[in-house]
C-alpha atoms as a PDB file:
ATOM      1  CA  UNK A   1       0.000   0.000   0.000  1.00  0.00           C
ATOM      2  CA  UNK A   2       1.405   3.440  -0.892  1.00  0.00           C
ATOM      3  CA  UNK A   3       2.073   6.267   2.199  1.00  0.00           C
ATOM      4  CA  UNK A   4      -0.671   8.258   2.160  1.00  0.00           C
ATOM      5  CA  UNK A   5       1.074  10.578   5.067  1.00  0.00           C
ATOM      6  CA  UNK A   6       0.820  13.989   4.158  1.00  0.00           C
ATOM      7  CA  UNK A   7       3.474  16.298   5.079  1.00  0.00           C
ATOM      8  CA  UNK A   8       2.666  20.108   6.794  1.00  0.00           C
ATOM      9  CA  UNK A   9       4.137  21.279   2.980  1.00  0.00           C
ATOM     10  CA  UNK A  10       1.494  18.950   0.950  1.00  0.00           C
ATOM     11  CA  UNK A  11      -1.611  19.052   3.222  1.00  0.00           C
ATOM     12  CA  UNK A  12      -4.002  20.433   1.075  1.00  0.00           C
ATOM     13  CA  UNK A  13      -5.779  22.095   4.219  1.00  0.00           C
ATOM     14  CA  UNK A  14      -4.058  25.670   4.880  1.00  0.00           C
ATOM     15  CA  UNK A  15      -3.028  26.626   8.395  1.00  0.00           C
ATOM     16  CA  UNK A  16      -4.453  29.533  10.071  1.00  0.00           C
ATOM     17  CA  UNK A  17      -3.013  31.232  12.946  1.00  0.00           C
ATOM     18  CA  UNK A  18      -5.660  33.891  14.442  1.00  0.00           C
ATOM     19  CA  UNK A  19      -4.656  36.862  15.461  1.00  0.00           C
ATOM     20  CA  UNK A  20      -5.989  38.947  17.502  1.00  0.00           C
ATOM     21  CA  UNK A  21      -5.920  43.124  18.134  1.00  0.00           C
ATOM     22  CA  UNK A  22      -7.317  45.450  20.400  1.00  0.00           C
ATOM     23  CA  UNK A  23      -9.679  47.955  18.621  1.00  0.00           C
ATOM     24  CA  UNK A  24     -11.240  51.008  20.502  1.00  0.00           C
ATOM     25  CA  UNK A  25     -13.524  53.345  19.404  1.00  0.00           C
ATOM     26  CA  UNK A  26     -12.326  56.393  21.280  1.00  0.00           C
ATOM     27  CA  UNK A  27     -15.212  59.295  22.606  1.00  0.00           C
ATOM     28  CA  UNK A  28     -15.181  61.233  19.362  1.00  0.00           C
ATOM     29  CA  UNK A  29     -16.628  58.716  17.522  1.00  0.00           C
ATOM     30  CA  UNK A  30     -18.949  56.676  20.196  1.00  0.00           C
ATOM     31  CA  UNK A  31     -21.632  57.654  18.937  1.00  0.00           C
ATOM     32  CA  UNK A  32     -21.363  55.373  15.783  1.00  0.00           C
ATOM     33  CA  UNK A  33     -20.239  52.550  17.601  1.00  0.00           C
ATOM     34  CA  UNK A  34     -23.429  50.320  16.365  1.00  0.00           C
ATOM     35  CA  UNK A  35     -21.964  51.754  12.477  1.00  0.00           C
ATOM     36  CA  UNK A  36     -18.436  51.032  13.008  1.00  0.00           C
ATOM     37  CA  UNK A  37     -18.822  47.458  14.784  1.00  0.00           C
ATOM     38  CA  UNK A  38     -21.357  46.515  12.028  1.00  0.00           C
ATOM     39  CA  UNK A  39     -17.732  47.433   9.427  1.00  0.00           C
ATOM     40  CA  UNK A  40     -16.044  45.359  11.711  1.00  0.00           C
ATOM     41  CA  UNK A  41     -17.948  42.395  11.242  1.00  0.00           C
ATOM     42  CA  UNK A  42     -18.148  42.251   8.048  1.00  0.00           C
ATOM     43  CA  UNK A  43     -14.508  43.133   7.276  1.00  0.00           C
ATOM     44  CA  UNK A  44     -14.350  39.012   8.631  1.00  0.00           C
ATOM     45  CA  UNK A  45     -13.592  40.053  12.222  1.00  0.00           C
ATOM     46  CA  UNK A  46     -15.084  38.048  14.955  1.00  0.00           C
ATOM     47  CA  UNK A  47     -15.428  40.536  18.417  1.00  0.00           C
ATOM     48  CA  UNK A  48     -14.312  38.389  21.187  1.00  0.00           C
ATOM     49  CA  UNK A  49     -14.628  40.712  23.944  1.00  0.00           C
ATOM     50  CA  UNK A  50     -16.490  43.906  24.282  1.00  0.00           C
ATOM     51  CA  UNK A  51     -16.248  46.474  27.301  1.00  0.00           C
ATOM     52  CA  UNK A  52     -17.580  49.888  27.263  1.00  0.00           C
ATOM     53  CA  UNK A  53     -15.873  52.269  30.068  1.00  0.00           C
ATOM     54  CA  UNK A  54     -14.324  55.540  30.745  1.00  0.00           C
ATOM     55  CA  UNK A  55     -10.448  55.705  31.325  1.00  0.00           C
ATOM     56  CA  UNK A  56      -9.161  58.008  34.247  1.00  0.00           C
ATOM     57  CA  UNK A  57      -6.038  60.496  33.062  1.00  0.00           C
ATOM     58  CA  UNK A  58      -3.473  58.383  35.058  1.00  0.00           C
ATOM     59  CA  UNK A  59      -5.242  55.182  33.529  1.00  0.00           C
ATOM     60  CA  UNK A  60      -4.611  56.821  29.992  1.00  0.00           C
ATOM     61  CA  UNK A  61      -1.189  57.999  31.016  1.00  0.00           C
ATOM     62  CA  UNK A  62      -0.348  54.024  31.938  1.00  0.00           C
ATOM     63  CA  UNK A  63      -1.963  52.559  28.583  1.00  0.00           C
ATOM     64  CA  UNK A  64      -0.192  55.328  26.296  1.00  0.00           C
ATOM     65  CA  UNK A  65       2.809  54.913  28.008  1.00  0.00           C
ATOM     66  CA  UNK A  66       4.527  54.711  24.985  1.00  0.00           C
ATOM     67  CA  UNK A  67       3.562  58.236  24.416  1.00  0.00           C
ATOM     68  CA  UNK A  68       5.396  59.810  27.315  1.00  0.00           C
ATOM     69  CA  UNK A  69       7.366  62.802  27.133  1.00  0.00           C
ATOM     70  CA  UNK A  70       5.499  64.062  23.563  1.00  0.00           C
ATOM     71  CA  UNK A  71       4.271  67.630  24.001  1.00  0.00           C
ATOM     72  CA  UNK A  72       0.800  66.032  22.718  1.00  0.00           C
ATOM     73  CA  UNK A  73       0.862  63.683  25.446  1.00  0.00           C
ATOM     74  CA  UNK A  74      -1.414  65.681  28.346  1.00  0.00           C
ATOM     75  CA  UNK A  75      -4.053  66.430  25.281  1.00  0.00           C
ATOM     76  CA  UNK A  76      -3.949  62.944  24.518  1.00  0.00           C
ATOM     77  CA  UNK A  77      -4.545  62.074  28.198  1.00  0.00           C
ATOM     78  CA  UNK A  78      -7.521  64.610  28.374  1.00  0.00           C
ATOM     79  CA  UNK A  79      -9.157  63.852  25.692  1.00  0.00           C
ATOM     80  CA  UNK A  80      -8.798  59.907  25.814  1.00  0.00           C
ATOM     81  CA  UNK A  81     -10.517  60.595  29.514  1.00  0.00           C
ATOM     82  CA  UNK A  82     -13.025  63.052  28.225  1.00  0.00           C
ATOM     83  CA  UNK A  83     -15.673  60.521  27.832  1.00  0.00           C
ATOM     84  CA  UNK A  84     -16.759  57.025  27.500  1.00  0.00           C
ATOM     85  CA  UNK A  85     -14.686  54.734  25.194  1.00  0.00           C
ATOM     86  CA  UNK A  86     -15.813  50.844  23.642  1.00  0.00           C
ATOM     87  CA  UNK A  87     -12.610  48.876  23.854  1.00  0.00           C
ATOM     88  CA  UNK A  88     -12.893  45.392  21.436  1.00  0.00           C
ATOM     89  CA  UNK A  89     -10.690  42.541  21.450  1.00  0.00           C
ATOM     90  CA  UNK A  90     -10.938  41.519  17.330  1.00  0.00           C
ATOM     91  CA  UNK A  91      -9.539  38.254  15.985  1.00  0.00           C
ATOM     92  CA  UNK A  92      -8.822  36.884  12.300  1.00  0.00           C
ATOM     93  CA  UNK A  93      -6.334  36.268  10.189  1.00  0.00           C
ATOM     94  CA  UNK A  94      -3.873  38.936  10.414  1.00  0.00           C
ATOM     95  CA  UNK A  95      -5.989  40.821  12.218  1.00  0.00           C
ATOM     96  CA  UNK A  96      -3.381  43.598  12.938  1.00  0.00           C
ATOM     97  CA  UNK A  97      -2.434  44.378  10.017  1.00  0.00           C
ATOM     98  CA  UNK A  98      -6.202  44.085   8.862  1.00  0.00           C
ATOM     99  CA  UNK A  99      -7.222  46.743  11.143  1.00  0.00           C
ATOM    100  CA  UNK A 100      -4.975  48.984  11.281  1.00  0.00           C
ATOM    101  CA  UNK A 101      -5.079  49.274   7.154  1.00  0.00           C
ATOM    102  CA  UNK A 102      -9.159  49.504   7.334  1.00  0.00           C
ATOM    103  CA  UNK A 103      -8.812  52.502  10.065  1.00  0.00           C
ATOM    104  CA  UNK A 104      -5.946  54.191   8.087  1.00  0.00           C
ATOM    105  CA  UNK A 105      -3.088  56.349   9.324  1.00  0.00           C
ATOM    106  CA  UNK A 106      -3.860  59.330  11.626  1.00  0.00           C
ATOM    107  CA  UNK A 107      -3.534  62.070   8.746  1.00  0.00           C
ATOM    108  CA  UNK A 108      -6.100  59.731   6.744  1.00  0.00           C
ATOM    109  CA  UNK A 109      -8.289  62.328   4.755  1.00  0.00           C
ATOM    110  CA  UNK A 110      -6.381  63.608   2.504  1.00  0.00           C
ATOM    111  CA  UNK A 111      -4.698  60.615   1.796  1.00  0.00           C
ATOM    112  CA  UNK A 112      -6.835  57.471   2.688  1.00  0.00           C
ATOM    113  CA  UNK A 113     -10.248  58.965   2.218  1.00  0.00           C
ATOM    114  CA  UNK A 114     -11.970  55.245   2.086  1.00  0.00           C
ATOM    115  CA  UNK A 115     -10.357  54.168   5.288  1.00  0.00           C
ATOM    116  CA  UNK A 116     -12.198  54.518   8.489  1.00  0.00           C
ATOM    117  CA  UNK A 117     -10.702  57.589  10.653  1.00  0.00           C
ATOM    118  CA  UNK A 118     -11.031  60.030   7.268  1.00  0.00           C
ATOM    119  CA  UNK A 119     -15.147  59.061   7.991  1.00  0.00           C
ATOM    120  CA  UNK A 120     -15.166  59.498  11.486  1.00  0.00           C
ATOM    121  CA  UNK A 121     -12.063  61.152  12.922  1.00  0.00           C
ATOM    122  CA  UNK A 122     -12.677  64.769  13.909  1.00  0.00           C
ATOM    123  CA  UNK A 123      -9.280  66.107  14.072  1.00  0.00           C
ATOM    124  CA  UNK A 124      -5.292  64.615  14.104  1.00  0.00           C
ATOM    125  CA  UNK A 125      -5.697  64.453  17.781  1.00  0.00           C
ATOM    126  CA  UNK A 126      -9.367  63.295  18.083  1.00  0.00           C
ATOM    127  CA  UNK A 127      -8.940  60.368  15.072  1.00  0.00           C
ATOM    128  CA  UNK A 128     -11.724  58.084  16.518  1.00  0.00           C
ATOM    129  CA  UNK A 129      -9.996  54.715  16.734  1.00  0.00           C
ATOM    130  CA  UNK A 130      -7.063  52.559  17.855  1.00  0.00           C
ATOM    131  CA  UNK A 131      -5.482  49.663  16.844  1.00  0.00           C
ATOM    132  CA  UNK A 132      -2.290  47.762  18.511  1.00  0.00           C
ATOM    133  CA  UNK A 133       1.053  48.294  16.605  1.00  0.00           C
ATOM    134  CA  UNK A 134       2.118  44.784  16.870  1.00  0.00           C
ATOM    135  CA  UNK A 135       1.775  41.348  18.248  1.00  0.00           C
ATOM    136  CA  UNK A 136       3.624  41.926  21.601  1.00  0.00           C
ATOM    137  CA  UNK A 137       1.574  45.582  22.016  1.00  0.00           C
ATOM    138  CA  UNK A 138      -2.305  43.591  21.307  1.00  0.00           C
ATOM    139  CA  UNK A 139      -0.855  41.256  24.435  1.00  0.00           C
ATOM    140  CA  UNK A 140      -0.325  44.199  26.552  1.00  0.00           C
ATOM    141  CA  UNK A 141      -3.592  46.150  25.402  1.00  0.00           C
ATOM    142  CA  UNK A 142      -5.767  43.300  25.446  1.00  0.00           C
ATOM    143  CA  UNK A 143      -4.281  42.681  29.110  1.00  0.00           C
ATOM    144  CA  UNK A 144      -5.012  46.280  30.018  1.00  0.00           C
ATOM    145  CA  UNK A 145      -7.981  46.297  28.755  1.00  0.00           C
ATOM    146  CA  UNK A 146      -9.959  43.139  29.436  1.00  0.00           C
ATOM    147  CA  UNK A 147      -7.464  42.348  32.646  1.00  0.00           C
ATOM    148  CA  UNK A 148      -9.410  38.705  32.983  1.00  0.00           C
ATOM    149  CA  UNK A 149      -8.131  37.705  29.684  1.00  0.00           C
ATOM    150  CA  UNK A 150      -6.318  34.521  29.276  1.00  0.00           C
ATOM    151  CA  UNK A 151      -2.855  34.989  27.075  1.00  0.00           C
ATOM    152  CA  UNK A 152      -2.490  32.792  23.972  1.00  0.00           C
ATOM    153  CA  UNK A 153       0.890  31.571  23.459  1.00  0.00           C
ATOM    154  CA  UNK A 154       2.519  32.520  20.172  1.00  0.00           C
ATOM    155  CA  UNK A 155       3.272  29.417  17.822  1.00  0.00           C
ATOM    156  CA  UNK A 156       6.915  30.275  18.891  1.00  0.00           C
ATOM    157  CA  UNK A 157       6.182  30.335  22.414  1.00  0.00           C
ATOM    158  CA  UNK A 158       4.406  26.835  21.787  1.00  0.00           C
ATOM    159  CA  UNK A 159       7.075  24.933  19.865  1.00  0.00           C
ATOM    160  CA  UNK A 160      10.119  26.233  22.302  1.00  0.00           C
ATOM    161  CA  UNK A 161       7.834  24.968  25.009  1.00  0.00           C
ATOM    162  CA  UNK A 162       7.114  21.782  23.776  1.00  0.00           C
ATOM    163  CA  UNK A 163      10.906  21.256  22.287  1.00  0.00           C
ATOM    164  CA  UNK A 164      11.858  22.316  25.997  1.00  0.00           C
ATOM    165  CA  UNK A 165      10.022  20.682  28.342  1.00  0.00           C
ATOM    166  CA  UNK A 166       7.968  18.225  26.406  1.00  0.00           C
ATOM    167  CA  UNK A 167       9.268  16.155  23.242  1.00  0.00           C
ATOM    168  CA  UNK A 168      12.233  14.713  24.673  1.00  0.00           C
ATOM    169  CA  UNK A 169      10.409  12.488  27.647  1.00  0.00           C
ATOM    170  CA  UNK A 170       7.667  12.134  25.085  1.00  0.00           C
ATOM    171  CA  UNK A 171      10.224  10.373  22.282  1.00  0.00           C
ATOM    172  CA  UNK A 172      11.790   8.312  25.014  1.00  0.00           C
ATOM    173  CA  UNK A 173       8.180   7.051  26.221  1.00  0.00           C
ATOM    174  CA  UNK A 174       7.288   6.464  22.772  1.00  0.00           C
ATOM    175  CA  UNK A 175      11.164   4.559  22.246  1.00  0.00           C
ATOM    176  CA  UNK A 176       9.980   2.318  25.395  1.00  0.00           C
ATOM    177  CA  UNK A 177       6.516   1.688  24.351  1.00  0.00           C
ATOM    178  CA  UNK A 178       7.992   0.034  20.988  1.00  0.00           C
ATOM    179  CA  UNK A 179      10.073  -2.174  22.656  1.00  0.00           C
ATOM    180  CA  UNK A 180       7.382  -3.796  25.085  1.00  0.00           C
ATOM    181  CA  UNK A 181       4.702  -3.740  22.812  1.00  0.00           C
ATOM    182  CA  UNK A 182       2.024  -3.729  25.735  1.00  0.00           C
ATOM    183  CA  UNK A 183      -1.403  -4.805  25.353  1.00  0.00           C
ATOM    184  CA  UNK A 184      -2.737  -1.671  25.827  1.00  0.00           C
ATOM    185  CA  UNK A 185      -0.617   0.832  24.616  1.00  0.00           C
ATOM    186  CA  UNK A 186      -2.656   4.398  26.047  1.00  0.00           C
ATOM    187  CA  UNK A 187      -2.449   2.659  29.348  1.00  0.00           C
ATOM    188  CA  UNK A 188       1.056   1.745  29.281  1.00  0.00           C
ATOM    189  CA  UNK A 189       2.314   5.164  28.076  1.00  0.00           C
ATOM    190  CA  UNK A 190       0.197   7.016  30.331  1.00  0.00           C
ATOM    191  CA  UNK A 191       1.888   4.903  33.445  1.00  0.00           C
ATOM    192  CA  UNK A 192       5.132   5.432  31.932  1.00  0.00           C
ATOM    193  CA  UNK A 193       5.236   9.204  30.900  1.00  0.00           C
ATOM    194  CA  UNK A 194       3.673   9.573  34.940  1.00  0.00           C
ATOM    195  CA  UNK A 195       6.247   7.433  36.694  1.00  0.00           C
ATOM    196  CA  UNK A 196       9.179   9.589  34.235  1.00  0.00           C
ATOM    197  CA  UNK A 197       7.647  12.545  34.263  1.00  0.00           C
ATOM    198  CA  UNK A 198      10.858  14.895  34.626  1.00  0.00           C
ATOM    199  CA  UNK A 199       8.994  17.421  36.955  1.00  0.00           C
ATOM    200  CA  UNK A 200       7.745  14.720  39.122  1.00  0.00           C
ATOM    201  CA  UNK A 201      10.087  13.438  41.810  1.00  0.00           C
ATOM    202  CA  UNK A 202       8.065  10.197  42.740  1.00  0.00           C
ATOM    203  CA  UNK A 203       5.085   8.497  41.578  1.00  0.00           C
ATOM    204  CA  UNK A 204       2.886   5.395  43.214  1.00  0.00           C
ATOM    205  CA  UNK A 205      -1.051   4.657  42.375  1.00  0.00           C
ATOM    206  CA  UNK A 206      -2.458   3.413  38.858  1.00  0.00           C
ATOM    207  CA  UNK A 207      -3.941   5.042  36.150  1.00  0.00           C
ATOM    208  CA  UNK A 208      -7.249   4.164  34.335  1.00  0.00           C
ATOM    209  CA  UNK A 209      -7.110   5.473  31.056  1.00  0.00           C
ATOM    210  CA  UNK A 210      -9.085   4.212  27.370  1.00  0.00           C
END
């Protein structure tokens, strides 16, 4: 019988890695919030989290904290403060990127009149939405924002993980499991990776397993 194993480069099923972003509509613009989340949506988006709140000036001061030391960094306090906000957790497919090119850059009218701050921005200062930078800045927003959130491991952060702590016992488990051939192999491993489990000084009971 031919190998019918595919390999990750000829599976004909294409992997997706979801992203996700933090998306705010900011107090300029609140009051299309119903418009702009219906965009959202069908730009492919799925809204995973949705929290409607007004920041404090020292809360603003800690989430723009990038922003420090800019002369337009006290109007950017007030006015981020000035009223109530809708903070959005988004996810997709390159959902950064995705947002941040359908809200446009901050001087957007003259030069991105489709996007979505040239519609609904009132000013360079009072530009109506946000949208995290990067990967590593969504984390942190998300986290600011929606502080119950569980973090979701980068595909890096997964395959060091598993290549640290994880493959090695599991190849030597799978090594010993050849070699006995046990009756029940799920039981057998399950004993085994248990009684060598690297993190685990000592181990005594049985496991009931399949």
């Amino acid at each position: 019988m031919a190998d019918e194993t595919c390999t990750e480069e000829e599976s004909p099923f294409p992997r997706i890695y979801v992203e996700r972003t933090l998306a705010i509509i900011k107090p300029d613009a609140i009051h299309k919030s119903e418009e702009i989340e219906d965009i959202i949506l069908t730009s492919g988006f799925t809204i995973l989290q949705r929290r409607k709140l007004q920041l404090s000036p020292e809360q603003c001061s800690d989430f723009y904290t990038e922003h420090h030391g800019k002369l337009t960094f006290p109007k950017l306090t007030a006015y981020m403060s000035s009223g109530p906000i809708i903070a959005l957790t988004l996810a997709r497919d390159n959902a950064i990127a995705h947002w941040k090119n359908i809200i446009g850059p901050i001087k957007a009218s003259d030069t991105h009149p489709e996007c979505l701050r040239a519609k609904y921005a009132t000013s360079e200062l009072e530009n109506a939405l946000h949208g995290s930078e990067s990967f590593h800045v969504a984390e942190r927003e998300i986290k600011f924002m929606f502080p119950n959130t569980l973090t979701v491991p980068t595909r890096e952060e997964t395959e060091e993980y598993l290549s640290r702590y994880v493959n090695q016992t599991l190849l030597q488990g799978l090594t010993e499991l050849c070699k006995h051939k046990p009756l029940n192999p799920c039981v057998w491993l399950a004993e085994w990776l248990l009684k060598n489990n690297p993190n685990k000084a000592v181990y005594s009971g049985d496991v009931s397993l399949c």
